[in-house]
C-alpha atoms as a PDB file:
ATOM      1  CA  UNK A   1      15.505 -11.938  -0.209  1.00  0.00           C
ATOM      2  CA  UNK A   2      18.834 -10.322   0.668  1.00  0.00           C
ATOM      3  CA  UNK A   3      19.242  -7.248   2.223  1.00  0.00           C
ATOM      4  CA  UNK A   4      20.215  -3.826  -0.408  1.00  0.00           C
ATOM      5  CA  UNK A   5      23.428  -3.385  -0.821  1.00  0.00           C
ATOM      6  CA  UNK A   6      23.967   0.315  -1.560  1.00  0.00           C
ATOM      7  CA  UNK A   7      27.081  -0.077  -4.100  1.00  0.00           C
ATOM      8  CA  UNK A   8      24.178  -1.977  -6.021  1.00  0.00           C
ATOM      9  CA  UNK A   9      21.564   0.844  -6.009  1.00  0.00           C
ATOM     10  CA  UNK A  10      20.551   3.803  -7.951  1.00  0.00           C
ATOM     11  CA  UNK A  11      18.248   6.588  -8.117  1.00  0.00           C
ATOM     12  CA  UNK A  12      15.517   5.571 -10.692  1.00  0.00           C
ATOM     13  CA  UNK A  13      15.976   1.990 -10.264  1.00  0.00           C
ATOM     14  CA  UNK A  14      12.734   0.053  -9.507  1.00  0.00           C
ATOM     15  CA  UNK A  15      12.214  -1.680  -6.654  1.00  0.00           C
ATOM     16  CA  UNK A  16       9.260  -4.447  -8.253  1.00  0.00           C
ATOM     17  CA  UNK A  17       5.784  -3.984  -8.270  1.00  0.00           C
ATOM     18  CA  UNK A  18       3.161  -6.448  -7.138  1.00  0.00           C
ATOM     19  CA  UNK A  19      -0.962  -6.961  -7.077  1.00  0.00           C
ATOM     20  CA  UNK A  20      -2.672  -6.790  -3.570  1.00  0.00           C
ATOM     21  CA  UNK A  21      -6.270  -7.929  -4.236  1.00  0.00           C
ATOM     22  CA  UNK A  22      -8.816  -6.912  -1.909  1.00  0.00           C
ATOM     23  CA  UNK A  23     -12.464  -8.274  -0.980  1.00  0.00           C
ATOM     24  CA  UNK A  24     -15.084  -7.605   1.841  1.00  0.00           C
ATOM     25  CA  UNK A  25     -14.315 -10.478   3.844  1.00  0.00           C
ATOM     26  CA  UNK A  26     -10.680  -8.698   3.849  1.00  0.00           C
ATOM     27  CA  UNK A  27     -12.462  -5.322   5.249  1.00  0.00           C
ATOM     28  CA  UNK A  28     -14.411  -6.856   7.677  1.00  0.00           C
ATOM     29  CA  UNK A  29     -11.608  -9.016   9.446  1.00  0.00           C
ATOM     30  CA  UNK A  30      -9.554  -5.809   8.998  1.00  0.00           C
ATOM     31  CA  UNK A  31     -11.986  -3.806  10.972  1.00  0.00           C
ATOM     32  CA  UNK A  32     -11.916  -6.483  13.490  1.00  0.00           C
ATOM     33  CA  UNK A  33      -8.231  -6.206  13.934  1.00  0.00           C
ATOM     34  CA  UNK A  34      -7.977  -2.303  13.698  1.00  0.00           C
ATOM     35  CA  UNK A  35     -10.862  -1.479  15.576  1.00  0.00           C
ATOM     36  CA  UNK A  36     -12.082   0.610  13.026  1.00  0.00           C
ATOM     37  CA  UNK A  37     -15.865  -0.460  12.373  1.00  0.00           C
ATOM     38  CA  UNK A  38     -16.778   2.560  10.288  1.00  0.00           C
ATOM     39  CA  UNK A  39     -19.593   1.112   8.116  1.00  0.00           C
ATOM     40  CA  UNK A  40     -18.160   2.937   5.138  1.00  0.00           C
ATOM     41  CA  UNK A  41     -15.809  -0.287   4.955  1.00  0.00           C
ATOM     42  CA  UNK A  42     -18.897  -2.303   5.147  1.00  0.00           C
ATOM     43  CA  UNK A  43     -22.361  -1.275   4.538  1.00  0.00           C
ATOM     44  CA  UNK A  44     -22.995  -0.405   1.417  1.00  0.00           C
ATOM     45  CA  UNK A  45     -25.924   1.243   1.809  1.00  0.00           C
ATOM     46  CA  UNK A  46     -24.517   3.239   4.108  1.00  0.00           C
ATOM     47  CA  UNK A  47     -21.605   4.482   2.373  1.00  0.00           C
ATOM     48  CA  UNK A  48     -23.379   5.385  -0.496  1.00  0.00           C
ATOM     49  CA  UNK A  49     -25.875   7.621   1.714  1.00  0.00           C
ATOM     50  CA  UNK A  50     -22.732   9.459   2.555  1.00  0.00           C
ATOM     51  CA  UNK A  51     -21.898  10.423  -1.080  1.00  0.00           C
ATOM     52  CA  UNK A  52     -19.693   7.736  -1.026  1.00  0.00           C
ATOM     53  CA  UNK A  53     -19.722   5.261  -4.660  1.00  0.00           C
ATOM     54  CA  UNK A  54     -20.069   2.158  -2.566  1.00  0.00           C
ATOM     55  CA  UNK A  55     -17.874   0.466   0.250  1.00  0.00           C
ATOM     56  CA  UNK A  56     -14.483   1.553   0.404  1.00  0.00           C
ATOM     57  CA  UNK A  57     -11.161   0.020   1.739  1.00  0.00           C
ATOM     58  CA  UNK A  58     -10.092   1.146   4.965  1.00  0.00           C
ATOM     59  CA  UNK A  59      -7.117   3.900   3.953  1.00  0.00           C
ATOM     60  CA  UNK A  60      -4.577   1.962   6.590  1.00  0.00           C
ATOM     61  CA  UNK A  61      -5.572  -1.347   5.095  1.00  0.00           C
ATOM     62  CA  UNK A  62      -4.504   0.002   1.662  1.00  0.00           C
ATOM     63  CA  UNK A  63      -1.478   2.004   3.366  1.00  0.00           C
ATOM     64  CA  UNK A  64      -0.628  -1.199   5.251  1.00  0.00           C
ATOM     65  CA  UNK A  65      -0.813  -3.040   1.891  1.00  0.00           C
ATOM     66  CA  UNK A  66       1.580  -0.845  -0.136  1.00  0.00           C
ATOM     67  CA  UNK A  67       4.267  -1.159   2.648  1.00  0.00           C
ATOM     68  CA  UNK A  68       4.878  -4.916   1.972  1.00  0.00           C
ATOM     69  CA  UNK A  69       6.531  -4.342  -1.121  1.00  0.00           C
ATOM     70  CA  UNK A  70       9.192  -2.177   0.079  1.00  0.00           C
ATOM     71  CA  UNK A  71       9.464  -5.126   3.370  1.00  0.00           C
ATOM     72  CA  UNK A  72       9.930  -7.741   1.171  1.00  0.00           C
ATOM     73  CA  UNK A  73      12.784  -5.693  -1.132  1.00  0.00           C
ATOM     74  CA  UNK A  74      14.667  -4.525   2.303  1.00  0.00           C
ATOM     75  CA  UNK A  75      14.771  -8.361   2.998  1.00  0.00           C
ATOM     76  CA  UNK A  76      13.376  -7.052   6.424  1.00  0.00           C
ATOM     77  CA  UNK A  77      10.113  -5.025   7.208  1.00  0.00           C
ATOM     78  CA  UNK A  78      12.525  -3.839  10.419  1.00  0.00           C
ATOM     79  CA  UNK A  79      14.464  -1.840   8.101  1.00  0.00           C
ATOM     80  CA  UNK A  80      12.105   0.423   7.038  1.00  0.00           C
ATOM     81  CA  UNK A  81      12.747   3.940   9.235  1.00  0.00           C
ATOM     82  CA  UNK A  82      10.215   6.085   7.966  1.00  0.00           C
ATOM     83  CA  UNK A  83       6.956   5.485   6.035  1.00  0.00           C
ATOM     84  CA  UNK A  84       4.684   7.644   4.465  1.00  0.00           C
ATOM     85  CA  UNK A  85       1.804   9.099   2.623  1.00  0.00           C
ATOM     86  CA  UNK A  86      -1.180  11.509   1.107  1.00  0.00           C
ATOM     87  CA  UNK A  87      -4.358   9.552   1.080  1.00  0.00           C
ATOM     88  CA  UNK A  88      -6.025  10.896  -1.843  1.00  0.00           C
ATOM     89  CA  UNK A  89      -8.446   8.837  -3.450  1.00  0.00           C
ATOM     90  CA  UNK A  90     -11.203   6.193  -1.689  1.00  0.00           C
ATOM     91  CA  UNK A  91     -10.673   2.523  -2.922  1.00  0.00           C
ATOM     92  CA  UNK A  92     -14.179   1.095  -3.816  1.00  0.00           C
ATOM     93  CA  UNK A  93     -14.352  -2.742  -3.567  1.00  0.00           C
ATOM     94  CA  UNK A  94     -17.059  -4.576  -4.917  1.00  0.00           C
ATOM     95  CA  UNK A  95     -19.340  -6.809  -3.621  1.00  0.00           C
ATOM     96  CA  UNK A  96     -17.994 -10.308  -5.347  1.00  0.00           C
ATOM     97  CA  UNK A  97     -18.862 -12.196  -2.161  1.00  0.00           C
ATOM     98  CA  UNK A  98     -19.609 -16.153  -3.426  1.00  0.00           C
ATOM     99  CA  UNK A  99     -16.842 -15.771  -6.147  1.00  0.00           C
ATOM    100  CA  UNK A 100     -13.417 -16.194  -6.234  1.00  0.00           C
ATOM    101  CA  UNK A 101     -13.132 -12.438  -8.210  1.00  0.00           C
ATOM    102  CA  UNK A 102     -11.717  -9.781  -6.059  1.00  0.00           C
ATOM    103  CA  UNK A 103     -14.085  -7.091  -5.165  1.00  0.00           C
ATOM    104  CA  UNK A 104     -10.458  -4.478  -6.367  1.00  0.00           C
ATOM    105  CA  UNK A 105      -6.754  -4.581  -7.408  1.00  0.00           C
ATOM    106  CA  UNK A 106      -4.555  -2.554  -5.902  1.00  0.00           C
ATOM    107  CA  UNK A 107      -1.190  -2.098  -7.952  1.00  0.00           C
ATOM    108  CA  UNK A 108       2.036  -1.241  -6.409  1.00  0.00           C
ATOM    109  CA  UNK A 109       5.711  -0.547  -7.911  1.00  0.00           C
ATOM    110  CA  UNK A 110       8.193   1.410  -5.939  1.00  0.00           C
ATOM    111  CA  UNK A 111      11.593   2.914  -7.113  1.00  0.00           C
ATOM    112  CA  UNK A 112      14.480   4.582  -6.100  1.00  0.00           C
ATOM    113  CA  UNK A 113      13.978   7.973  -4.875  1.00  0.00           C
ATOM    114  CA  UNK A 114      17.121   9.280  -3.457  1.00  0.00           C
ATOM    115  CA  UNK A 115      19.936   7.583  -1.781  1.00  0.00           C
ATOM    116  CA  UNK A 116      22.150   8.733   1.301  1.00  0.00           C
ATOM    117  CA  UNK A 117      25.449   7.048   1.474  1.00  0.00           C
ATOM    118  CA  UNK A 118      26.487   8.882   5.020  1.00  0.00           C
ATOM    119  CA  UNK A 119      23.140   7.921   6.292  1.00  0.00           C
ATOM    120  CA  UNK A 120      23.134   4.472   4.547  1.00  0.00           C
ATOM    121  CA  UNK A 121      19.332   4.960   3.275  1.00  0.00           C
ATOM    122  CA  UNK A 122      17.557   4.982   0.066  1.00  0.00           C
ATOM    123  CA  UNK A 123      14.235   6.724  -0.006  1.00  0.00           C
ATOM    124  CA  UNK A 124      11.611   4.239  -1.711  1.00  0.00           C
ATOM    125  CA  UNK A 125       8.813   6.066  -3.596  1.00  0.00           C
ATOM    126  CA  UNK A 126       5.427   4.029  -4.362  1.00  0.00           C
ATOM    127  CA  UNK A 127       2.990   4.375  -7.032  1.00  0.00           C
ATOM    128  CA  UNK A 128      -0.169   2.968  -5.290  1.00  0.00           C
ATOM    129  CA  UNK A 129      -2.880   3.267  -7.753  1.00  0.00           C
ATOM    130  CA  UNK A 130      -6.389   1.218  -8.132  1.00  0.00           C
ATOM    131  CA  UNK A 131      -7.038   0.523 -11.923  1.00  0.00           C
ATOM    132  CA  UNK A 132      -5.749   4.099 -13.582  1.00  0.00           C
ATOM    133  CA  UNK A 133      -6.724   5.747 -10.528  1.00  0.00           C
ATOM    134  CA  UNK A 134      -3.659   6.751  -7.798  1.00  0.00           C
ATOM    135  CA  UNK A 135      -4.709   5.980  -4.857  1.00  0.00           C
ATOM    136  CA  UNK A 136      -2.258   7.271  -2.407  1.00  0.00           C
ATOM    137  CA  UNK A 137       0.219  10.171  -3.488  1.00  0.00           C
ATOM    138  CA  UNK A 138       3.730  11.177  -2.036  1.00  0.00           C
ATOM    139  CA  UNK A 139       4.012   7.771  -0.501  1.00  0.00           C
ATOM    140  CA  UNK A 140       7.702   7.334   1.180  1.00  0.00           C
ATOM    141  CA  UNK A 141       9.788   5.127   2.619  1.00  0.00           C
ATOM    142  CA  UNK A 142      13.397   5.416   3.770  1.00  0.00           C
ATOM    143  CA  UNK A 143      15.058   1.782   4.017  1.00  0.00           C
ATOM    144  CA  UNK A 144      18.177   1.406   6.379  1.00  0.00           C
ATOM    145  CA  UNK A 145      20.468  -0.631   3.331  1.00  0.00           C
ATOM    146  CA  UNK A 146      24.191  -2.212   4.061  1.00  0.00           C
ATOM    147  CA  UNK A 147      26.901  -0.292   2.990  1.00  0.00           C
END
């Protein structure tokens, strides 16, 4: 993909939208990677003894996730200067282990937010949502585009 151009760019435009799917398998080598081993991202039991509704996806996972969209429309993830969020919702995943189903469907679309010719940024903003539900709220990210 080629990098923005910002004669080509306006506020409202959208960016594309794609469909991360998510499994178990997915958490667990994810926890492996991070570090993070909290067995809310695994153990079912366990998250639901916490008031939890079953295992849910690690919140960086699903961060991480949302930010390829906007890597793949800069036409380099390097480009991105600033990138964030307002985790506000917990992504359950089902257990669909044996099946080629995903256990959830994350859906992401981004759009123009603002653009800053001096700077020679546009500000990306994400709709991150599982189903109906947002997932993650306020969710940023300023792109370095060629003038």
């Amino acid at each position: 993909m080629s990098i923005p151009q910002m004669k080509d760019l306006e506020v409202g435009q959208e960016i594309g939208s794609r469909e991360v799917t998510v499994t178990r398998a997915e958490l667990v080598r994810y926890a492996g990677a991070s570090g993070d081993f909290n067995p809310i991202h695994w153990n079912n039991d366990f998250a639901v003894s916490v008031d939890l509704p079953g295992v849910i996806a690690h919140g960086m996972f699903t961060f991480g996730a949302a930010s390829a969209l906007v890597g793949e429309w800069a036409g380099d993830p390097g480009r991105i200067l600033r990138y964030s969020t307002r985790f506000s919702k917990p992504v359950p995943v089902e257990d669909t282990t044996g099946t080629d189903e995903p256990g959830a469907v994350l859906t992401v679309t981004g759009k123009i937010g603002a653009l800053d010719e001096d700077a020679r940024t546009a500000r990306v903003d994400l709709t991150v949502a599982n189903g109906s539900q947002k997932v993650l709220m306020k969710t940023q990210a300023v792109v370095r585009v060629d003038a």
